[in-house]
N, C-alpha and C. Protein backbone atom coordinates (compact mmCIF):
# COMPACT_ATOMS: atom_id res chain seq x y z
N UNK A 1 1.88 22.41 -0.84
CA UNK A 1 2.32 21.03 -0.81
C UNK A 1 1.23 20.18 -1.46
N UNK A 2 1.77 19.32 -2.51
CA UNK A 2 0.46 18.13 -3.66
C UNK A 2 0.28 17.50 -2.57
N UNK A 3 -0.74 16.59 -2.79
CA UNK A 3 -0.99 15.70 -2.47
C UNK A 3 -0.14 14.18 -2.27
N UNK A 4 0.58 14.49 -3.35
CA UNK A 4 1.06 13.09 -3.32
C UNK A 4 2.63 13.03 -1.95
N UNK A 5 3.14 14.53 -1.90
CA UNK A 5 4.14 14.69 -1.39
C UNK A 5 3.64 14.74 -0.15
N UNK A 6 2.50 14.80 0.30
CA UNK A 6 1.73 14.66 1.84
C UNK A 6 1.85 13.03 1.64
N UNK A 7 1.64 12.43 0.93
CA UNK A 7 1.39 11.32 0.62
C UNK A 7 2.67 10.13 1.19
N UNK A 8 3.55 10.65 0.13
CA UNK A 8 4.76 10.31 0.40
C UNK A 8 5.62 10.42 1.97
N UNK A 9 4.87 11.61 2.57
CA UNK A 9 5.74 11.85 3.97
C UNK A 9 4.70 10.97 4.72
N UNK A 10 3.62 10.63 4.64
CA UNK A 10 2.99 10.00 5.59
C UNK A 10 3.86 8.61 5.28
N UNK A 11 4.03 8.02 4.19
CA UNK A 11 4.60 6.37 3.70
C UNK A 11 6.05 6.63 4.67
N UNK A 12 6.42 7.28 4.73
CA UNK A 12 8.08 7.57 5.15
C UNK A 12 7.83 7.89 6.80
N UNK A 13 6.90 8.29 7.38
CA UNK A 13 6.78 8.33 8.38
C UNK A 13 6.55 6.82 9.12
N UNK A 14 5.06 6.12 8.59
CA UNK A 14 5.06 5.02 8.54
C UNK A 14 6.49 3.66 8.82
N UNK A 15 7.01 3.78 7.86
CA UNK A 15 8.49 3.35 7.52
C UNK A 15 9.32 3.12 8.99
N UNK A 16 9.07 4.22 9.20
CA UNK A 16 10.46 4.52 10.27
C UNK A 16 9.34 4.19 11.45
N UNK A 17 8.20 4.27 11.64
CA UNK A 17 7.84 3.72 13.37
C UNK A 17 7.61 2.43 13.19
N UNK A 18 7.63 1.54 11.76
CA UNK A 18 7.64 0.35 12.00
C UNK A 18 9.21 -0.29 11.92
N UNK A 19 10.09 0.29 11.35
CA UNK A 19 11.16 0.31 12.06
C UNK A 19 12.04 0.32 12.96
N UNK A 20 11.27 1.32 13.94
CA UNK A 20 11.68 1.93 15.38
C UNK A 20 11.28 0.73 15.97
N UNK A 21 9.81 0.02 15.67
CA UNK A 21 9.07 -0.80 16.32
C UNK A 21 10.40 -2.66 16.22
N UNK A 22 10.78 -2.57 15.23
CA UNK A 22 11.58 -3.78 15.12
C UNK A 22 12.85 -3.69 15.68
N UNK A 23 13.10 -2.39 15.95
CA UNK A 23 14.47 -1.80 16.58
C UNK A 23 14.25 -1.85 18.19
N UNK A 24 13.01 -1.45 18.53
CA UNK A 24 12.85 -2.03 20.07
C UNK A 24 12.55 -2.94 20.82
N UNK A 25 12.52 -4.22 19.70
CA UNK A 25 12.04 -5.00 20.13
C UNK A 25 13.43 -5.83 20.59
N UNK A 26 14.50 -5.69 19.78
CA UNK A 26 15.62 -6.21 19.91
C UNK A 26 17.19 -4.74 20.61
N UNK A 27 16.78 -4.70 21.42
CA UNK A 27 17.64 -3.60 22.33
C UNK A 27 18.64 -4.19 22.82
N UNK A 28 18.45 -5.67 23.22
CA UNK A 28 19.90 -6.44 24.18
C UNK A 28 20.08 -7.40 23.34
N UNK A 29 20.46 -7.31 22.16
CA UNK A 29 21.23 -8.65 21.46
C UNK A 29 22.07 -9.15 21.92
N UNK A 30 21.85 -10.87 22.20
CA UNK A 30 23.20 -11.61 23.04
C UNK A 30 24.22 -12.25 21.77
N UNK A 31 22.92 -12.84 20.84
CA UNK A 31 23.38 -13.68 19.85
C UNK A 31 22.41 -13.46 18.62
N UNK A 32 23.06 -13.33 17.56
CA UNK A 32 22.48 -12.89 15.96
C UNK A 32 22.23 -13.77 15.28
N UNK A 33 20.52 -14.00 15.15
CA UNK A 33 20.16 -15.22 14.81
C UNK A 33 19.51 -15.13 13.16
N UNK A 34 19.22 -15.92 12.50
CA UNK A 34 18.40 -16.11 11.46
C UNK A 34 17.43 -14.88 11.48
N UNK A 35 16.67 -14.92 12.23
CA UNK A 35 15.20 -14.29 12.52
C UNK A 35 15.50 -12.82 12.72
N UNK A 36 16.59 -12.77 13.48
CA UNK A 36 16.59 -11.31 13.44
C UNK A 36 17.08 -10.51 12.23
N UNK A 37 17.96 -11.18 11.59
CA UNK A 37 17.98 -11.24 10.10
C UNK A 37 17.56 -10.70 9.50
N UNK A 38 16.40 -11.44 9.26
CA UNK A 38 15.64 -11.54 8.10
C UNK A 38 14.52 -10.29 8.98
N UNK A 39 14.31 -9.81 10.02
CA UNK A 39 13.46 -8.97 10.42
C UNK A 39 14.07 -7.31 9.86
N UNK A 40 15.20 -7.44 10.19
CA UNK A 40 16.15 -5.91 9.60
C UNK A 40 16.23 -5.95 7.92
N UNK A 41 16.94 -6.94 7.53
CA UNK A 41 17.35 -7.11 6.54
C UNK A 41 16.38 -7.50 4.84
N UNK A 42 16.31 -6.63 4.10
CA UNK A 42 15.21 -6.85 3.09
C UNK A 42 15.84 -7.65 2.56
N UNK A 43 17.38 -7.11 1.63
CA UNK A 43 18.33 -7.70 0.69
C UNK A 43 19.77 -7.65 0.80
N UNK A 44 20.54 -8.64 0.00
CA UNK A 44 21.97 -8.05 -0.11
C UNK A 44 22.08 -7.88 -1.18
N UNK A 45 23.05 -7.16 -2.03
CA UNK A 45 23.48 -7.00 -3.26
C UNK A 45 25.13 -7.17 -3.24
N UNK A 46 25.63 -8.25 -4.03
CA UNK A 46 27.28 -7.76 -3.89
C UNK A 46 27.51 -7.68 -5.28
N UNK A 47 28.21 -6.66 -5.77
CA UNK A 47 28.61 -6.26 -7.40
C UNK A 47 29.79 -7.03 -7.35
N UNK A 48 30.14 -7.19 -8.59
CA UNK A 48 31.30 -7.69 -9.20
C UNK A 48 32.95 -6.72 -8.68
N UNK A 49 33.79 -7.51 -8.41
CA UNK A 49 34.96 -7.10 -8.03
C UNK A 49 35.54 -6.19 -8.88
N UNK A 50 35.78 -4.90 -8.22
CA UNK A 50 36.92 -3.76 -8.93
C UNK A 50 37.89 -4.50 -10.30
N UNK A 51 38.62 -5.70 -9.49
CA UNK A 51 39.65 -5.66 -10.41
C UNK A 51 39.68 -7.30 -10.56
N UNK A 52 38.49 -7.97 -11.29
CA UNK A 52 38.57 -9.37 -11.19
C UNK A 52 39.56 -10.21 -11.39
N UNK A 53 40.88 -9.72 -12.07
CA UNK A 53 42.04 -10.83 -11.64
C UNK A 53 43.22 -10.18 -10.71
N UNK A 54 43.20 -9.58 -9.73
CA UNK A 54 43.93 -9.31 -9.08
C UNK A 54 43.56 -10.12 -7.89
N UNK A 55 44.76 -10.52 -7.13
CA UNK A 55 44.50 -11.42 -6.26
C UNK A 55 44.18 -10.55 -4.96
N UNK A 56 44.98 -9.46 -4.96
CA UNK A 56 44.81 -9.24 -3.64
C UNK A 56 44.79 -7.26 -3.97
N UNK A 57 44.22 -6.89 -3.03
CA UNK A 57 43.74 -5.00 -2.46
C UNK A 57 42.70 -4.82 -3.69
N UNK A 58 41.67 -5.41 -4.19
CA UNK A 58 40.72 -5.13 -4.65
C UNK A 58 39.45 -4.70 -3.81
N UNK A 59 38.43 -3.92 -4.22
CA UNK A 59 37.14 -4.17 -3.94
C UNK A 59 35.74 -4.42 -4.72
N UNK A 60 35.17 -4.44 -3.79
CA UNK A 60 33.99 -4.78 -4.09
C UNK A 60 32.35 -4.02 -3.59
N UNK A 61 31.51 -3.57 -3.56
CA UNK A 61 30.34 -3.04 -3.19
C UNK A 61 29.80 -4.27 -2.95
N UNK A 62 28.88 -4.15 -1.85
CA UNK A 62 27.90 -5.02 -1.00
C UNK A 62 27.04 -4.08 -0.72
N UNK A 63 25.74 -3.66 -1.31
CA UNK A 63 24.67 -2.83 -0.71
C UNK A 63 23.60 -3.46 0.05
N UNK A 64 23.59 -3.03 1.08
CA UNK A 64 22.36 -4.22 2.53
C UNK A 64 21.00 -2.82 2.45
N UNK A 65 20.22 -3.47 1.80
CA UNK A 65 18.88 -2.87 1.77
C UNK A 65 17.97 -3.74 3.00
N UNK A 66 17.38 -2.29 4.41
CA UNK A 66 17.24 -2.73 5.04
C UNK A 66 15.35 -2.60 5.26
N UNK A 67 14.94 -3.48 5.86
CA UNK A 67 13.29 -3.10 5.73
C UNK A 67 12.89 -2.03 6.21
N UNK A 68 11.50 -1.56 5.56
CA UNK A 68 11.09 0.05 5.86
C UNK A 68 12.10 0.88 5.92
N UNK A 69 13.30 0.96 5.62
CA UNK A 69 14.87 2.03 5.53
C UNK A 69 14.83 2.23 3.92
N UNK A 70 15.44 1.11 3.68
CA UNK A 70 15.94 1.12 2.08
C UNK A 70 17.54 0.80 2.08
N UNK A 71 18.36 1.29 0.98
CA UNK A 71 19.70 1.26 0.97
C UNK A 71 20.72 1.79 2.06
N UNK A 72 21.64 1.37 2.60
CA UNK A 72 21.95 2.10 3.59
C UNK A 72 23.85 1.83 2.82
């Protein structure tokens, strides 16, 4: 095993207990606020609609890139 792939599993390990760490902090959600938000949430992405002039049974992709996760 390189170095860098030791490397890489330590960053990915990292990742996920500061994850775990933002995940336990919020265990009894009453109400979904701003803050918690923006604590999970890195980005949104929404692509352009399947079928831009159809009015209706189209879709669309929305990818929610989440912190220390990534794409989900």
């Amino acid at each position: 095993m390189g170095e860098q792939e030791i490397s890489t599993g330590k960053d990915t390990m990292l990742n996920a207990d500061s994850f775990m760490a933002v995940v336990d902090r919020y265990t009894d959600i009453q109400k979904l606020t701003p803050e918690i938000v923006r604590e999970f949430i890195d980005r949104i992405v929404v692509h352009e609609r399947s079928e831009p002039y159809k009015k209706k049974n189209y879709t669309q992709q929305v990818d929610v890139y989440f912190n220390f996760v990534g794409r989900l």
